[in-house]
Protein backbone atom coordinates (compact mmCIF):
# COMPACT_ATOMS: atom_id res chain seq x y z
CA UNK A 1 0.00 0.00 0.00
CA UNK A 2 1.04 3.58 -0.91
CA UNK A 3 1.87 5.31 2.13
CA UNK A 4 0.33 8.96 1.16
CA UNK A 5 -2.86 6.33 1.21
CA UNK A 6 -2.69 6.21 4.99
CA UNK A 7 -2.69 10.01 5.39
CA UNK A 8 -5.57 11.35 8.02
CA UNK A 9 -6.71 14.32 6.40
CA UNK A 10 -8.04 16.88 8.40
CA UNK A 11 -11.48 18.23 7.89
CA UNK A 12 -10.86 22.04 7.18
CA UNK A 13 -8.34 21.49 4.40
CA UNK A 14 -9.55 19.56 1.35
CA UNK A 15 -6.83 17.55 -0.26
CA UNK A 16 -8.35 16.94 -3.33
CA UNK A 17 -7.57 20.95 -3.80
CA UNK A 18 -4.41 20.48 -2.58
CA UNK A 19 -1.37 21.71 -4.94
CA UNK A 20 2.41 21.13 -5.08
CA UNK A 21 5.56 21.22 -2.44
CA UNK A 22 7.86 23.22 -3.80
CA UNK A 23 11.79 23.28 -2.09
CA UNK A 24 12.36 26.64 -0.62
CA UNK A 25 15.52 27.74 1.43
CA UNK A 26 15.32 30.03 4.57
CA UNK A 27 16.43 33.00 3.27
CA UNK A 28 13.34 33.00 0.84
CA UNK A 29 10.48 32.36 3.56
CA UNK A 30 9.87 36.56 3.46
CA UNK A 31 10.37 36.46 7.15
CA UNK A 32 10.82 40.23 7.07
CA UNK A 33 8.70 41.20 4.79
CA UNK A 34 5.58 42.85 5.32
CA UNK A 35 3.07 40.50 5.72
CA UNK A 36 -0.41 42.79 6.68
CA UNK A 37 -1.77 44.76 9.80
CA UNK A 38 -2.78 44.39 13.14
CA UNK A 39 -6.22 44.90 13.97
CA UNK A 40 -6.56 46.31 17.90
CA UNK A 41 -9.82 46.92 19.68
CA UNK A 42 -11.05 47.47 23.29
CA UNK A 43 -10.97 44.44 25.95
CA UNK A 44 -12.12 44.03 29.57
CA UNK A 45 -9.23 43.91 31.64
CA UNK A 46 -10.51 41.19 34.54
CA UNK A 47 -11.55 41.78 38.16
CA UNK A 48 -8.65 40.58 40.79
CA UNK A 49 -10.68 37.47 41.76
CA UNK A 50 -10.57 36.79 37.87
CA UNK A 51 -6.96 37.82 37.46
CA UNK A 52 -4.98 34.75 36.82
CA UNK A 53 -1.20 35.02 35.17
CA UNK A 54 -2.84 33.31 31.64
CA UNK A 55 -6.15 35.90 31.84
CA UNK A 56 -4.47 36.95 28.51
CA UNK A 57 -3.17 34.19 26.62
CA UNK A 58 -3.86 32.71 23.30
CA UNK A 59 -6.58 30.27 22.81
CA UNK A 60 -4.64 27.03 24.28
CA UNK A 61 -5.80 24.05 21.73
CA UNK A 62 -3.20 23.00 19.14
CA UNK A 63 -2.66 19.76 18.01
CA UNK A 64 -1.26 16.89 19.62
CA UNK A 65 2.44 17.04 20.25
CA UNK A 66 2.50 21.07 18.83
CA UNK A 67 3.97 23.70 21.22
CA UNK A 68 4.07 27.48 21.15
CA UNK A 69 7.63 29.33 20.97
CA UNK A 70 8.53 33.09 20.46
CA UNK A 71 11.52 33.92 19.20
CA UNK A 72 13.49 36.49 20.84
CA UNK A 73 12.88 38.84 17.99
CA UNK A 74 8.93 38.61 19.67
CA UNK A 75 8.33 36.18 16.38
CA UNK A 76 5.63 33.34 17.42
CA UNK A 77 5.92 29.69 15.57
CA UNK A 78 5.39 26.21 16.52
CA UNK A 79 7.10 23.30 16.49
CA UNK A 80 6.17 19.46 16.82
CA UNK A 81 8.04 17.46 19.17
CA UNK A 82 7.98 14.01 17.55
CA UNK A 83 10.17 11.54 15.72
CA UNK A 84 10.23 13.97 12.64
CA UNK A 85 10.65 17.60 13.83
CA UNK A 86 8.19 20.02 12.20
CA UNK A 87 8.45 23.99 12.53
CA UNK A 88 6.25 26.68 10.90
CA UNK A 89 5.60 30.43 11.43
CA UNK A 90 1.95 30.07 10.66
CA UNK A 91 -0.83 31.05 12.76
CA UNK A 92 -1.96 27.39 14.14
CA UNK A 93 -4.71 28.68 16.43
CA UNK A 94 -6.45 29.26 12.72
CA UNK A 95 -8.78 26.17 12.17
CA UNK A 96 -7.95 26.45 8.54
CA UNK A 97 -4.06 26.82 8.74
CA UNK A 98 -4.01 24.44 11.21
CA UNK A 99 -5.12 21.99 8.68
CA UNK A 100 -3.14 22.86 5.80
CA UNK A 101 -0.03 22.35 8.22
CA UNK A 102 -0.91 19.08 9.03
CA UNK A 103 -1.84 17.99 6.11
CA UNK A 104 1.36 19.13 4.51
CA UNK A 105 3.71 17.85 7.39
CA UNK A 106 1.83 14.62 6.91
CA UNK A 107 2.60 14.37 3.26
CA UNK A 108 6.33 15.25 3.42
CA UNK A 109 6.28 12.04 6.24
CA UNK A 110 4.99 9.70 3.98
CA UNK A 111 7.31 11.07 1.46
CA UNK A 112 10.09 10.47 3.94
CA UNK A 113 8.71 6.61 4.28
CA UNK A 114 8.39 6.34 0.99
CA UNK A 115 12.01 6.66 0.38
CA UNK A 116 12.51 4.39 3.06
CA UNK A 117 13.84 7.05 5.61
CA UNK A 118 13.53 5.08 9.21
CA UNK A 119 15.45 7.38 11.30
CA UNK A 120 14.31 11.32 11.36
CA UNK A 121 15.29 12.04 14.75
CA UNK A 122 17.98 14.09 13.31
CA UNK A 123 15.54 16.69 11.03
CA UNK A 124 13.94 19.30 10.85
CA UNK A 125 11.33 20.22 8.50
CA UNK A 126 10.28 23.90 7.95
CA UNK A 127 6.93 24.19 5.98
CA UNK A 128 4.81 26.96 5.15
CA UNK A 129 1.02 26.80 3.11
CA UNK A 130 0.88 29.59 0.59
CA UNK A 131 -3.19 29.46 -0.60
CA UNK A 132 -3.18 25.86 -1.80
CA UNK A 133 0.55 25.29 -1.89
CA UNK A 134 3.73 24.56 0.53
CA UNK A 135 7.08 25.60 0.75
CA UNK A 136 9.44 22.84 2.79
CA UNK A 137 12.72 22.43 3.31
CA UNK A 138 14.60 20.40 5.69
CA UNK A 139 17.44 20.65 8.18
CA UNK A 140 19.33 17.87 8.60
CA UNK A 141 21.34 18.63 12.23
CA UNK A 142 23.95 15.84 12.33
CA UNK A 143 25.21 17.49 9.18
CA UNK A 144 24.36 20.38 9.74
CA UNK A 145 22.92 21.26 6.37
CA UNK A 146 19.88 21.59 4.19
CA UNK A 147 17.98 19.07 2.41
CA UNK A 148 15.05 18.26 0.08
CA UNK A 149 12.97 15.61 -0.79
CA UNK A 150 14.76 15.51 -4.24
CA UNK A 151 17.45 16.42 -6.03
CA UNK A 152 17.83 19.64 -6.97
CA UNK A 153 19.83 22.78 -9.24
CA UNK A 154 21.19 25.59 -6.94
CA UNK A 155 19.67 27.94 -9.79
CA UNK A 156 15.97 26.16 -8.45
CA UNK A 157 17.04 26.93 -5.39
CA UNK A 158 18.36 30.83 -5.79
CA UNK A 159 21.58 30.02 -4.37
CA UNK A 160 23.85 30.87 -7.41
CA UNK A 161 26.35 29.06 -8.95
CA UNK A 162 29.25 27.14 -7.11
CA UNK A 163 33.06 26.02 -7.78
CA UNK A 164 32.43 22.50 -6.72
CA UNK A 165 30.54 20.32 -4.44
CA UNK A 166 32.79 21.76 -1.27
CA UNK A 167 31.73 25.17 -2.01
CA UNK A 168 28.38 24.32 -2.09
CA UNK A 169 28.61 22.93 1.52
CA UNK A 170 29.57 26.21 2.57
CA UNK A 171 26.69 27.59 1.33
CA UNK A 172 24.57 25.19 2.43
CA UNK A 173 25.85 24.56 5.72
CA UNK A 174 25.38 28.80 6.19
CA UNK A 175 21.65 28.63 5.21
CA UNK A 176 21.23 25.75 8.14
CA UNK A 177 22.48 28.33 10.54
CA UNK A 178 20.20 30.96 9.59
CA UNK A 179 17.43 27.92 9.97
CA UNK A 180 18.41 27.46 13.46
CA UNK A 181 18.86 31.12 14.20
CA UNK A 182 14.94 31.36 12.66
CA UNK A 183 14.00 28.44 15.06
CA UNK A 184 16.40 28.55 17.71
CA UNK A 185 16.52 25.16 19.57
CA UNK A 186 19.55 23.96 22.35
CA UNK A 187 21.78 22.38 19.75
CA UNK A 188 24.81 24.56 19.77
CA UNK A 189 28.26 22.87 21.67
CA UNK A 190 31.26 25.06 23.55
CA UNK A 191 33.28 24.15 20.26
CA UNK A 192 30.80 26.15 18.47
CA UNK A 193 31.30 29.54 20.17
CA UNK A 194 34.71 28.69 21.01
CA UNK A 195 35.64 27.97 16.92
CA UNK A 196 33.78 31.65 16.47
CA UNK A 197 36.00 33.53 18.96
CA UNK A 198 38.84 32.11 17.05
CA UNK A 199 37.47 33.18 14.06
CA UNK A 200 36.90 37.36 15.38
CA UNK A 201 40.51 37.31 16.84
CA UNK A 202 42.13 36.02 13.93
CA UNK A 203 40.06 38.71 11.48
CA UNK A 204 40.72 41.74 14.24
CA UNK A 205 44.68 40.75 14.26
CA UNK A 206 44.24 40.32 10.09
CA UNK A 207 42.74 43.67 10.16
CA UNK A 208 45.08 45.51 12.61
CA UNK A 209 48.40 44.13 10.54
CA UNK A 210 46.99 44.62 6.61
CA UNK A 211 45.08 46.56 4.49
CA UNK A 212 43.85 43.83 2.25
CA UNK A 213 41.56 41.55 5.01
CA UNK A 214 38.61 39.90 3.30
CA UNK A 215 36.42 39.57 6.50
CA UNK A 216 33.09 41.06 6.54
CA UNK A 217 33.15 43.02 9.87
CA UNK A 218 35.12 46.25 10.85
CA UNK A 219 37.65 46.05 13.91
CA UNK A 220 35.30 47.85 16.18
CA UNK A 221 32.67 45.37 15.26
CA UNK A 222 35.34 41.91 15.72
CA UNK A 223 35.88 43.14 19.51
CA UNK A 224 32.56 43.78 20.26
CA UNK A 225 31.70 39.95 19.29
CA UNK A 226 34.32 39.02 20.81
CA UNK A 227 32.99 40.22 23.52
CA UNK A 228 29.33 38.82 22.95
CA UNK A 229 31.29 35.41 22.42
CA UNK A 230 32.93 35.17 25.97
CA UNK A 231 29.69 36.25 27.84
CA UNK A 232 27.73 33.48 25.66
CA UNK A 233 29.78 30.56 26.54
CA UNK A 234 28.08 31.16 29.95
CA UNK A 235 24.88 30.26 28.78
CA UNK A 236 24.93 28.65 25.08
CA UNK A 237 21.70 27.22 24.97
CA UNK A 238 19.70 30.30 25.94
CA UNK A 239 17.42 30.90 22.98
CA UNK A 240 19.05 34.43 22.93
CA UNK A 241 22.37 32.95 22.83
CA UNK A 242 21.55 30.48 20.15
CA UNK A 243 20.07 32.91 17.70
CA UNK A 244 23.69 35.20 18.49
CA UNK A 245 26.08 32.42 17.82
CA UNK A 246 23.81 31.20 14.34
CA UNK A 247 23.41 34.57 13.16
CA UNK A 248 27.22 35.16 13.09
CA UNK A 249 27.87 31.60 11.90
CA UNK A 250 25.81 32.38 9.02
CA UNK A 251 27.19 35.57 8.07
CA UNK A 252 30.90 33.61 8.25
CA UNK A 253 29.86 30.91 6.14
CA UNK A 254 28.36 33.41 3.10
CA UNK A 255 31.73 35.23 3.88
CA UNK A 256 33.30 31.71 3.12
CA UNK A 257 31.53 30.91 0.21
CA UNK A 258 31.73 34.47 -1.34
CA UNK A 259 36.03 33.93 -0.82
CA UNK A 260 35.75 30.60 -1.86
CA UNK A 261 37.42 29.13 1.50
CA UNK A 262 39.15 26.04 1.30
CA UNK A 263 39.00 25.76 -2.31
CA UNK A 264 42.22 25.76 -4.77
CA UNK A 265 41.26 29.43 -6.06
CA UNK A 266 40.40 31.44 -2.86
CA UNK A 267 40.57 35.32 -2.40
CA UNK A 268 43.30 35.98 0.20
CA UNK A 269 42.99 39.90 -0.07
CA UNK A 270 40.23 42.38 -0.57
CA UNK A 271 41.95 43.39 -4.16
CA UNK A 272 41.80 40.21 -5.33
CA UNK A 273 39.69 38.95 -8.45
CA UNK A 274 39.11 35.65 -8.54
CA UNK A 275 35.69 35.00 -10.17
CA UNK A 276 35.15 38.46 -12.41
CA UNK A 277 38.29 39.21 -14.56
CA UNK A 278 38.69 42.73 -13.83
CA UNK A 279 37.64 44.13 -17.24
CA UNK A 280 37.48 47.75 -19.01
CA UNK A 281 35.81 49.23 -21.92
CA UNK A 282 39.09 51.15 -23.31
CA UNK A 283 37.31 53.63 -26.08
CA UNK A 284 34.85 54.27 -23.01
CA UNK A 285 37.47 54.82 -20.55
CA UNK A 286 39.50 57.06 -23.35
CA UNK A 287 36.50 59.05 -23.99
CA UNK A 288 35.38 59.68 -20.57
CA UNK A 289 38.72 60.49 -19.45
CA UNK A 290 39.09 62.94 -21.95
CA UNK A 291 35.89 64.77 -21.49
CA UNK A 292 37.23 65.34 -17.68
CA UNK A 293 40.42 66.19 -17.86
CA UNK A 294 41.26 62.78 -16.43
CA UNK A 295 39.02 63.46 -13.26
CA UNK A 296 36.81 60.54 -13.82
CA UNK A 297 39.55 57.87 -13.54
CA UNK A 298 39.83 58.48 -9.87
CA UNK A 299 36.10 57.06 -8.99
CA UNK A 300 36.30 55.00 -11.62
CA UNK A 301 38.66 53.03 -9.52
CA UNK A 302 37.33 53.44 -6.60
CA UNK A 303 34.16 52.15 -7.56
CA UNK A 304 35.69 48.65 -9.36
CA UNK A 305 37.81 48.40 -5.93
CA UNK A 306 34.32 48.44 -3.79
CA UNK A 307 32.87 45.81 -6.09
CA UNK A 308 35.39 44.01 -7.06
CA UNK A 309 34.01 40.26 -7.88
CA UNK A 310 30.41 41.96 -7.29
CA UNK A 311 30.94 41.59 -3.23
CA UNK A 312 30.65 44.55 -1.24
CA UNK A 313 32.05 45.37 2.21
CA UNK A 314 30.41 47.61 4.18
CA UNK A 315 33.21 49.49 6.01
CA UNK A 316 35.09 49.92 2.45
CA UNK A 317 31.59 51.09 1.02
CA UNK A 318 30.81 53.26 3.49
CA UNK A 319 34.33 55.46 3.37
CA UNK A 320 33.59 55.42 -0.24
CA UNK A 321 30.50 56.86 0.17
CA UNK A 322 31.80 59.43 2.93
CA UNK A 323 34.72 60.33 0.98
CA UNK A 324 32.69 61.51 -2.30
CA UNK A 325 30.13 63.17 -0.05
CA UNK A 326 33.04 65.04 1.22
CA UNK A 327 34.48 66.07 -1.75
CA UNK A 328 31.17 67.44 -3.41
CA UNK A 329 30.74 69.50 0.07
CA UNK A 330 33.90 71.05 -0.21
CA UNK A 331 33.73 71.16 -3.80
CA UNK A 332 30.24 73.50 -2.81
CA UNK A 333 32.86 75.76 -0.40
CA UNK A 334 35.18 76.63 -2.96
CA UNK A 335 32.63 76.74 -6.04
CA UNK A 336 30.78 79.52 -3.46
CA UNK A 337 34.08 81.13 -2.74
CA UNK A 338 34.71 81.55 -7.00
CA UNK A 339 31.01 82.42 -7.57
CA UNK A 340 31.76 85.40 -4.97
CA UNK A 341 34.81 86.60 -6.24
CA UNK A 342 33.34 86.36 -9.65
CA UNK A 343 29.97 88.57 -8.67
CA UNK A 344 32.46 91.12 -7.18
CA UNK A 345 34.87 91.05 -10.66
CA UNK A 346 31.43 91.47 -12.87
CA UNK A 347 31.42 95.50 -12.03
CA UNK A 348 34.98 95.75 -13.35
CA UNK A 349 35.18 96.20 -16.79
CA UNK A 350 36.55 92.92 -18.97
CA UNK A 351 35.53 90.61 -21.24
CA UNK A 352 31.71 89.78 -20.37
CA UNK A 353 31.96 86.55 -22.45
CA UNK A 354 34.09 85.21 -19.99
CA UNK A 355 32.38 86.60 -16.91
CA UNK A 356 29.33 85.00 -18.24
CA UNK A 357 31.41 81.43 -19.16
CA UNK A 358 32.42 81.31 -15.83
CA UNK A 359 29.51 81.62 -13.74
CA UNK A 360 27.83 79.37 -15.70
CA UNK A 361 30.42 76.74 -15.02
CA UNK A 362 30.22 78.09 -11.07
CA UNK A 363 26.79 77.71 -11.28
CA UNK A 364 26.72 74.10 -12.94
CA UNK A 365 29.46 72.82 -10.63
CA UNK A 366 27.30 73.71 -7.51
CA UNK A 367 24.03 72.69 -8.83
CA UNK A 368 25.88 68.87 -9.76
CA UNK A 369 27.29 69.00 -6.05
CA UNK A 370 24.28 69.40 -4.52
CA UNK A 371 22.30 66.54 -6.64
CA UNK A 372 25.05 64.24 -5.91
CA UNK A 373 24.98 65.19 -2.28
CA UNK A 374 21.24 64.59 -2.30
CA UNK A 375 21.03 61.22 -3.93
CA UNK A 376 24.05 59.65 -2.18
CA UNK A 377 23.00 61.51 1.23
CA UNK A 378 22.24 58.09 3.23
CA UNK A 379 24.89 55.96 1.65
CA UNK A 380 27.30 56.72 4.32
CA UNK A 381 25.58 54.85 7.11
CA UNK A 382 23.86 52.16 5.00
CA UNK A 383 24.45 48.16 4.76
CA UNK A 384 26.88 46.43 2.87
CA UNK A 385 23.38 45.15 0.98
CA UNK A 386 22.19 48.74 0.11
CA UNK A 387 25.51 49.24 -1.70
CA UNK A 388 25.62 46.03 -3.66
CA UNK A 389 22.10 46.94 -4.55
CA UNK A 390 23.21 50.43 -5.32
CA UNK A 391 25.89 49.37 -7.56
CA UNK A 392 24.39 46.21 -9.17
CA UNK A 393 21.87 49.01 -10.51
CA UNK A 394 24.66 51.68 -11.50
CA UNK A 395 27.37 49.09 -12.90
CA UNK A 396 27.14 48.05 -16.84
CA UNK A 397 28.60 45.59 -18.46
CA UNK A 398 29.52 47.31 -21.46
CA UNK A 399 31.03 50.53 -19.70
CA UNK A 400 31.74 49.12 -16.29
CA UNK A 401 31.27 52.63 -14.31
CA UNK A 402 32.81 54.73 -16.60
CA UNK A 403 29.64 56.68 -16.83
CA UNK A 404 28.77 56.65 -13.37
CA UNK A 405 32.30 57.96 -12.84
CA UNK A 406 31.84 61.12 -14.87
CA UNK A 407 28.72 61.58 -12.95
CA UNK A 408 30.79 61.94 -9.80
CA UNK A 409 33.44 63.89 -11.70
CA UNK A 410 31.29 66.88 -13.01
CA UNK A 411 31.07 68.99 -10.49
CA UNK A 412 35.08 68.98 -10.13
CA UNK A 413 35.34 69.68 -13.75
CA UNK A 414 33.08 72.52 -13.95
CA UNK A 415 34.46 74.24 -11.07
CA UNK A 416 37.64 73.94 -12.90
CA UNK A 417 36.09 75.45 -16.29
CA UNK A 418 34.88 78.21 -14.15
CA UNK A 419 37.91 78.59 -12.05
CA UNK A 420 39.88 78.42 -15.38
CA UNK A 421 37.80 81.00 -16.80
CA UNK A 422 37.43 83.34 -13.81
CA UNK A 423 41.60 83.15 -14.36
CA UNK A 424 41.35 84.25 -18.10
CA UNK A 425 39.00 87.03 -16.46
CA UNK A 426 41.78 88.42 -14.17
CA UNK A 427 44.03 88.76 -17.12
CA UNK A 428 41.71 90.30 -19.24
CA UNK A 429 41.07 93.01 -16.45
CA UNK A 430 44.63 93.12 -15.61
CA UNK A 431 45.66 93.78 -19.72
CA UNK A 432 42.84 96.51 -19.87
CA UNK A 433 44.04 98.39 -16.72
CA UNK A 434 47.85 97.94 -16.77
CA UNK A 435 48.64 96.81 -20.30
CA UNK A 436 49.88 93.76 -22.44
CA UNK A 437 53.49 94.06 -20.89
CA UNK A 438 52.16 93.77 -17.54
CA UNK A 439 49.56 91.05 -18.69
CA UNK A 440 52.13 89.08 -20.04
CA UNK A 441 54.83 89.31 -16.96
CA UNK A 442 51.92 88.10 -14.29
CA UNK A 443 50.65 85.50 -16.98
CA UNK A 444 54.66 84.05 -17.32
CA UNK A 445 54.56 84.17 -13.60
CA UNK A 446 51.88 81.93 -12.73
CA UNK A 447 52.54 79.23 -15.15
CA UNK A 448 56.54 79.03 -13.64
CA UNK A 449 54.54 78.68 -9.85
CA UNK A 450 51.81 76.49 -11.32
CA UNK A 451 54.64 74.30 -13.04
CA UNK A 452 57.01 74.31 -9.86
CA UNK A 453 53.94 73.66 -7.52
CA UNK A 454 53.12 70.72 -9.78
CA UNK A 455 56.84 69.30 -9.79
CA UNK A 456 56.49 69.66 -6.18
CA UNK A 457 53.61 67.31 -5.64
CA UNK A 458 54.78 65.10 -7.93
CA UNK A 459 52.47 65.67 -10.66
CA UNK A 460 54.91 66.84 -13.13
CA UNK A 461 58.46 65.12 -13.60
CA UNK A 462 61.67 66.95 -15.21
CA UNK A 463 63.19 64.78 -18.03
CA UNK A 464 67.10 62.92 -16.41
CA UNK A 465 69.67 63.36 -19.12
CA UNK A 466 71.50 60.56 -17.49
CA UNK A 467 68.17 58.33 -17.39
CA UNK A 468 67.52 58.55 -20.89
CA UNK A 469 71.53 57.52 -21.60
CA UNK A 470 70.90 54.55 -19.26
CA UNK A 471 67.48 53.79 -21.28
CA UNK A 472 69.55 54.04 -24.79
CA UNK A 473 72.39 51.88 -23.60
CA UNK A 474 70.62 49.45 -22.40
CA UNK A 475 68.30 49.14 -25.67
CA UNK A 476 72.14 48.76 -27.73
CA UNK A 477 73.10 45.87 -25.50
């Protein structure tokens, strides 16, 4: 006989309308998304010979071998102690739920027999009725990992692509973490906070002696876990404590899959491209650097540095963010500082063309500040997943973000068109009150302080006699 045949169904939920299981992972359930509104209303509050520490429970039938838990988030599911473990976030003081749970829990048991699975001590199995439907999947905890009733694609189960059957584990292995951190239960061992504590001294000591470290978390963050860690061990299978150590274990184990950990090809430093070639649209690149002076090329980098491989950190992100902010503000300073000078210059007499030129290149390098400003004005303090969301919608394929590059870049380069031109403005005011000799000696002038200034900072190199004999030499031998 066909197990499924044996299946009880309950009354509410009619099987014969009953649709399909389909394989889901955990971080696909919409846990955090909005799921409707509260409906509040008045209540009697009982009398003090009524008062009893339950007066304000929840109705207290559920089925047979079903508890009540809250997570410490204040999230209620249920769970059902019994030789196959089932949890679900839906509401089973609904009749009608209630029903489609069991019914659903039933049929992935029989599936389980079917297949000739005796022993399910050891799992877990997460479902969740959508109208007629059910997403499942199940955790298998002597493994620690996720499994399905069959076999499936990692693109079926929107978990990406993979290097090999290792790499997958990590994955895996991570999304069985964030299972138990959804249903916290007393599973966790001292090895499994202790391993972690490891784990945050080694990436604060990796952070405090290079500049390259691949781990996910700032310094200030590592010691604070560290911290979290120590005071955990205390207590590890406090529900609080168990959702703490998963949470981080899942967030290491994405880290490990993203760096490819333990494979033959892993990324040892942040600037390291090991699944994107680093690529560049040249006539792109050519053209945008000549339309700003070169001024593009310097987010241009920055930007393929903070998504290098399509990962983002969020500390490297964030002083991206802060950096550019910081620039367009005090780009703003000195763009006011020209516009001023220029508005007192305007009564003088000169060339009016230029006057004119220049404030409009002023006036478009503040106006491009203050946009930029605007739209990038939370980026700052955001997530490592706002700025890969951020930049998976800014970065093209074709031009990489050599576009969004010259975005950034315009209001430097108008403030130098007006600066430039508020310059040619001086001299035409100086040749028109003191003459073309004059004009001349004060234009000679700047260039030799511009040019020394430049050779200064390094910008501009003198040509080595002796260099270029070297270079000839050694292209005879």
């Amino acid at each position: 006989m066909n197990h499924l045949d044996k299946l009880t169904i309950p009354p509410a939920f009619d099987s014969r309308v009953a649709g399909e299981l389909f394989p889901t992972t955990p971080q696909w359930t919409s846990r955090y998304d909005g799921r409707g509104f509260v409906e509040t209303k008045p209540l009697d509050v009982p009398s003090v010979l009524e008062q009893t520490s339950n007066s304000f429970a929840l109705p207290a039938y559920l089925p047979p071998s079903w508890t009540q838990q809250v997570h410490p988030e204040g999230q209620l599911y249920f769970i059902r102690e019994s030789s196959l473990r089932i949890v679900t976030e839906c509401n089973l003081y609904d009749a009608y739920t209630r029903s489609k749970v069991e019914y659903w829990a039933k049929f992935i048991e029989a599936k389980l027999m079917i297949n000739q699975l005796a022993d399910t001590a050891h799992l877990e199995v997460f479902v969740k009725p959508i109208e007629n439907d059910c997403e499942y999947y199940i955790a298998d905890y002597t493994r620690r990992t996720l499994v399905w009733l069959s076999a499936l694609s990692t693109e079926e189960l929107g978990m990406g692509s993979a290097a090999s059957a290792s790499h997958l584990a990590l994955s895996l292995e991570g999304l069985f973490w964030t299972h138990l951190e959804y249903f916290p239960r007393p599973a966790l061992g001292a090895q499994d906070i202790n391993n972690l504590i490891c784990i945050f001294n080694h990436a604060l000591a990796d952070q405090m002696t290079s500049d390259g470290s691949t781990f996910p978390y700032p310094r200030r963050d590592c010691e604070a876990f560290v911290g979290l860690l120590k005071n955990a061990r205390e207590s590890p299978q406090a529900s609080h404590h168990v959702v703490l150590v998963s949470r981080l274990w899942g967030v290491i184990l994405q880290h490990r899959f993203a760096t490819h950990y333990g494979q033959p090809l892993s990324r040892l430093t942040r600037d390291q491209s090991i699944v994107h070639a680093p690529s560049s649209n040249l006539r792109t690149a050519r053209f945008v650097g000549a339309l700003t002076c070169g001024l593009a090329k310097h987010y241009s980098k920055k930007l393929d540095d903070v998504f290098l491989d399509r990962y983002v950190y969020v500390e490297q992100w964030q002083i991206l963010m802060a950096t550019c902010i910081r620039e367009w503000q005090e780009n703003m300073a000195y763009t006011a500082l020209g516009l001023l000078f220029q508005l007192a210059l305007s009564s003088m007499p000169g060339s009016s063309v230029l006057t004119s030129a220049s404030l409009v290149g002023l006036i478009f390098s503040m106006i491009f500040s203050i946009l930029l400003i605007y739209r990038h004005r939370g980026f700052p303090q955001s997530s490592a997943n706002d700025g890969h969301v951020y930049l998976s919608s800014v970065y093209s394929s074709a031009h990489q973000f050599h576009f969004v590059a010259l975005a950034y870049a315009l209001p430097a380069l108008f403030h130098m068109l007006g600066v430039g031109l508020l310059v040619l403005d001086i001299f035409s005011i100086i040749s028109v009150y003191f003459g073309l000799t004059v004009f001349i000696s004060v234009a000679c002038s700047v260039a030799v302080v511009f040019f020394m200034f430049s050779y200064v900072l390094g910008s501009v190199s003198l040509p080595s006699f002796r260099r270029a004999k070297m270079v000839k030499a050694d292209n005879i031998v």
